[in-house]
Protein backbone atom coordinates (compact mmCIF):
# COMPACT_ATOMS: atom_id res chain seq x y z
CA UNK A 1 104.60 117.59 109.61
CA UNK A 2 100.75 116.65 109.14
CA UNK A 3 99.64 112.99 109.82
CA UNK A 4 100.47 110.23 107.43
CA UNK A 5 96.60 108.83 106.85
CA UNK A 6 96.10 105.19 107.95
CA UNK A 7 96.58 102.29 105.70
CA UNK A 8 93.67 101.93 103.74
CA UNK A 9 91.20 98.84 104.56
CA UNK A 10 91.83 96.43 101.87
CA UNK A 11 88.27 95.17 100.39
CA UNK A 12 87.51 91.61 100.66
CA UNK A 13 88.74 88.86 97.70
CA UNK A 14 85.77 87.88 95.18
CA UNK A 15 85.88 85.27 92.09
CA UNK A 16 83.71 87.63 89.73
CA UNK A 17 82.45 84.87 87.58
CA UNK A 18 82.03 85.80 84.11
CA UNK A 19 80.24 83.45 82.16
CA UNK A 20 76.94 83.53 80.02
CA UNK A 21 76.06 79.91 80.82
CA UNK A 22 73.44 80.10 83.64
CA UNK A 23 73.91 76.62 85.01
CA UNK A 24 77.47 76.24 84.67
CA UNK A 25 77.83 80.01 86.05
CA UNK A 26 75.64 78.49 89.08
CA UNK A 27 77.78 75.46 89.34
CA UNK A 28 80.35 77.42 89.90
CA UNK A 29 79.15 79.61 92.96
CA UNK A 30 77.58 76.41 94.80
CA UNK A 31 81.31 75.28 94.36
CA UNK A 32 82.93 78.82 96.08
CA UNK A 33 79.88 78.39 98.71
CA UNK A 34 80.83 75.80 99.60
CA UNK A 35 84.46 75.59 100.32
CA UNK A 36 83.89 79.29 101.77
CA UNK A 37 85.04 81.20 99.04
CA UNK A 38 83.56 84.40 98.21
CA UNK A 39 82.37 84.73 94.87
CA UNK A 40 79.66 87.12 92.58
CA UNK A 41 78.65 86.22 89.29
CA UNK A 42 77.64 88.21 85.93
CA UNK A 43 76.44 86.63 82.58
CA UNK A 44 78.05 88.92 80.28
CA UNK A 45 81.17 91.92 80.18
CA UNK A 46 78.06 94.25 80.11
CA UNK A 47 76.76 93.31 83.47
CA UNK A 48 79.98 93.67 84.93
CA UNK A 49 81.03 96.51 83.78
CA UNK A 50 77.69 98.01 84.90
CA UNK A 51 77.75 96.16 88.76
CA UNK A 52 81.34 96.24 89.89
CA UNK A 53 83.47 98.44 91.34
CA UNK A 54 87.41 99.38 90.27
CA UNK A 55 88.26 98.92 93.60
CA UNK A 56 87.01 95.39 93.29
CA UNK A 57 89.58 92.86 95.04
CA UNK A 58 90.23 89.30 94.33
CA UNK A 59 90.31 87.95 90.61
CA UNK A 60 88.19 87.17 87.28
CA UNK A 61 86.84 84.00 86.63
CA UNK A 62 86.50 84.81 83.01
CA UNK A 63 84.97 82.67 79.46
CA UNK A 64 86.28 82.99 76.71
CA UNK A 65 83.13 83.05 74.57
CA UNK A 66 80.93 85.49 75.50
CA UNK A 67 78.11 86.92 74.00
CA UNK A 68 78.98 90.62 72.42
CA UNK A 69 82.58 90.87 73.79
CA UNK A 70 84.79 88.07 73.66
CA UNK A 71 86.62 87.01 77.25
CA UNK A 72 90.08 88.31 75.48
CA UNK A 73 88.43 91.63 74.02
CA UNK A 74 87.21 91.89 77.84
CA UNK A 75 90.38 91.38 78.91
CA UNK A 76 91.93 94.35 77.19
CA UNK A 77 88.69 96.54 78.25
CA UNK A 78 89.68 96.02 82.13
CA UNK A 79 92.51 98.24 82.36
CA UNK A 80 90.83 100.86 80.42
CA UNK A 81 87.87 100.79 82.72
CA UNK A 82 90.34 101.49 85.72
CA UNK A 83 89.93 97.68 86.83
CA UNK A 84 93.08 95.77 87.97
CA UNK A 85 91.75 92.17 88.49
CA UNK A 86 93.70 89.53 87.76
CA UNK A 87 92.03 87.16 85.16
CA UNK A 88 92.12 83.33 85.13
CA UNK A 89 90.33 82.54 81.77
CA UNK A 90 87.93 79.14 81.33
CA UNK A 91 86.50 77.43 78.02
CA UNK A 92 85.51 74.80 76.20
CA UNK A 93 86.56 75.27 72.90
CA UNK A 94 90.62 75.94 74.00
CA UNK A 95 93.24 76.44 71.46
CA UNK A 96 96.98 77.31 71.41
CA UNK A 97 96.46 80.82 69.80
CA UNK A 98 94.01 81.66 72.26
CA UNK A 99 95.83 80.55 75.34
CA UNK A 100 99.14 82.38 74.13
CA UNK A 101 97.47 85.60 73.54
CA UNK A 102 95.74 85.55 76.87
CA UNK A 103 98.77 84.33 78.69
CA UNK A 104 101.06 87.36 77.25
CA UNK A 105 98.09 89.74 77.94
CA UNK A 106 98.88 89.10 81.79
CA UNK A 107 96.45 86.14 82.42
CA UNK A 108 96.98 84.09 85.37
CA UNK A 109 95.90 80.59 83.94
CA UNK A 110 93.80 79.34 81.16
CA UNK A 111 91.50 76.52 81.97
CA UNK A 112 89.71 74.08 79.97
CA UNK A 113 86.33 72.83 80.74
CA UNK A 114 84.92 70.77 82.37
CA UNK A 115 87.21 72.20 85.10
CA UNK A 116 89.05 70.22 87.37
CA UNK A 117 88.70 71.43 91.06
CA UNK A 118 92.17 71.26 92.03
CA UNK A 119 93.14 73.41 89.33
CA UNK A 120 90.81 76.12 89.46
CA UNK A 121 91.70 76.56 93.17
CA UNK A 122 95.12 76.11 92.12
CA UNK A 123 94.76 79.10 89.85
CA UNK A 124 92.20 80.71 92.21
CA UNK A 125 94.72 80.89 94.68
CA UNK A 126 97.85 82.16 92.12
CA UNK A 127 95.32 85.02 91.52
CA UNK A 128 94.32 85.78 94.68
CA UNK A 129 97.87 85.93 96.09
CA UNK A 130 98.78 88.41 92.73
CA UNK A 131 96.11 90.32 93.67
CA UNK A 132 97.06 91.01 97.54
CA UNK A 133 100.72 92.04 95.90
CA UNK A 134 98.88 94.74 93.36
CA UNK A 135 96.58 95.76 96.29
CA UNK A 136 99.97 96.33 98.54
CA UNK A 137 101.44 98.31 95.93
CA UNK A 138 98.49 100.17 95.57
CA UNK A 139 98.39 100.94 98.91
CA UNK A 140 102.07 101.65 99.46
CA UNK A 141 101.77 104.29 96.59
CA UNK A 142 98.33 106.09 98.38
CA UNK A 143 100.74 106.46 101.49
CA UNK A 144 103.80 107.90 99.77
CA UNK A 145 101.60 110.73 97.88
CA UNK A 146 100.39 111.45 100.85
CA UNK A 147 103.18 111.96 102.12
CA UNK A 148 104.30 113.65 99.31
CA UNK A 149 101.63 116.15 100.37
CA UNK A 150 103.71 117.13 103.16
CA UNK A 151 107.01 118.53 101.13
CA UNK A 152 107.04 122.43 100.47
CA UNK A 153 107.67 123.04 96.61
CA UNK A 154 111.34 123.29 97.46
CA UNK A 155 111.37 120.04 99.10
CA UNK A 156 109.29 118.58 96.31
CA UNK A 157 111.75 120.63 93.61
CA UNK A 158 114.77 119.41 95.13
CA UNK A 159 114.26 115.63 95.55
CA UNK A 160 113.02 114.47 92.36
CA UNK A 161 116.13 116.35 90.96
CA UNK A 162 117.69 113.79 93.71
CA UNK A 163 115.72 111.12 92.44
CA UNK A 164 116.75 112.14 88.74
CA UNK A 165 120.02 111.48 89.57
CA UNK A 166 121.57 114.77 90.27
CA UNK A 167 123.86 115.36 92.72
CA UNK A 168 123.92 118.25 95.12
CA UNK A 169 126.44 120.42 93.65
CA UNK A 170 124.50 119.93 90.04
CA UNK A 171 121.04 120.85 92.08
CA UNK A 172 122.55 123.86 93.81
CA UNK A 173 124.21 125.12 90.37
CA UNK A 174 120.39 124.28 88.54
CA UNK A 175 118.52 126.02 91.17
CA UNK A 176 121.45 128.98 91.46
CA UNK A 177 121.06 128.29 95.18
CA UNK A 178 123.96 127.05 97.98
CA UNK A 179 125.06 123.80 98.19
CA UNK A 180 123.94 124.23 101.95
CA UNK A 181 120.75 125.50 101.12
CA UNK A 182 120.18 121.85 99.05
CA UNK A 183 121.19 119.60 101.89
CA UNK A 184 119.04 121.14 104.58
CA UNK A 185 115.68 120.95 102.20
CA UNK A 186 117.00 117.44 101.01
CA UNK A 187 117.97 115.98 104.29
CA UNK A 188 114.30 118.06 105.41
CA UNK A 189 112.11 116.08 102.43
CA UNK A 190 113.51 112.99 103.09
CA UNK A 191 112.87 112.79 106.82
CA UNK A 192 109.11 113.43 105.90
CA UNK A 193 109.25 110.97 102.90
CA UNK A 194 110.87 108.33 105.85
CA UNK A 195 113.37 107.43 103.17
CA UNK A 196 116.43 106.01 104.03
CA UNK A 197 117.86 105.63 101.26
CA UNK A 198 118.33 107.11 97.92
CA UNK A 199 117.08 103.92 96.18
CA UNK A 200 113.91 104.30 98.14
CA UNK A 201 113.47 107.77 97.44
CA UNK A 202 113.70 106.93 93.58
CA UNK A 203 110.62 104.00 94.35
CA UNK A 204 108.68 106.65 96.15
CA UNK A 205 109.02 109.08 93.32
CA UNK A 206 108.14 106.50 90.28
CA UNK A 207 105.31 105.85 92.62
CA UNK A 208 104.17 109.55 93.24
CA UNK A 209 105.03 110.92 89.78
């Protein structure tokens, strides 16, 4: 069986600051300076779009007015553009509507200016700790198609049948192979997938497929 590849270095956590105000955008990274926080700034979607990478780690510190694109428009660009930040959302002109769309969109917090400390670290920290769970996943589903890598087609065949829900007698009769022949290349594909269990096979293969 070939080598499982190491776990994958997870990149540092940022606060991309997204906001078109220069002072207040600033303000903001003397603040993350100084209580040790990392944090990069942008004045516009277009500039971060253009400067940041989709394996970018930590969370968005977005407005909600911005020039051209509009913090919620930006919002739904993200995923499109391969990004998976989490996004804490700031502004001065708040309203219900707003807050509700952004909220069911996936957005960690909505904050109203002038921001309160406490509650931007507060929400800071939310999004930080939802982004170490997303960057876990990520990296749990790198290792299992790798691993994946390992099966022969007949090992690959057979257990996402298993993971379909089939059970051997149905594989064998699908295939028009023995019963015998499906055990040895399922108990075979699971040994290199390490599952233990057909409820972690089934993850692995949502994962992988």
């Amino acid at each position: 069986m070939a080598d499982v590849a190491e776990p994958l270095v997870p990149p540092p956590q940022v606060v991309h600051i997204v906001e078109d105000d220069e002072q207040f955008r600033l303000s903001l990274l003397d603040l993350f300076q100084a209580l040790d926080i990392e944090a990069e700034a942008f004045e516009d979607a277009a500039s971060f779009f253009a400067r940041a990478s989709t394996a970018a780690s930590g969370c968005l510190l977005l407005d909600v007015r911005l020039p051209s694109v509009n913090g919620i428009e930006f919002q739904a660009k993200l995923t499109g553009g391969g990004y998976d930040l989490p996004v804490v959302f700031m502004t001065a002109h708040g309203d219900v509507a707003t807050s509700v769309t952004a909220m069911k969109a996936g957005a960690v917090d909505f904050l109203e200016k002038p921001l309160r400390t406490k509650e931007l670290l507060d929400a800071i920290k939310s999004a930080f700790s939802l982004d170490e769970s997303k960057q876990q996943e990520r990296a749990y589903r790198i290792e299992m198609r790798t691993r994946a890598e390992t099966l022969t087609p007949r090992e690959m065949q057979i257990l996402g049948l298993v993971a379909s829900g089939l059970m051997n007698k149905q594989i064998a009769f699908k295939l028009g192979i023995s019963e015998i022949m499906v055990k040895l290349h399922r108990g075979s594909g699971m040994r290199k997938m390490r599952a233990k269990s057909l409820a972690e096979l089934v993850r692995q293969f949502k994962l992988i497929g």
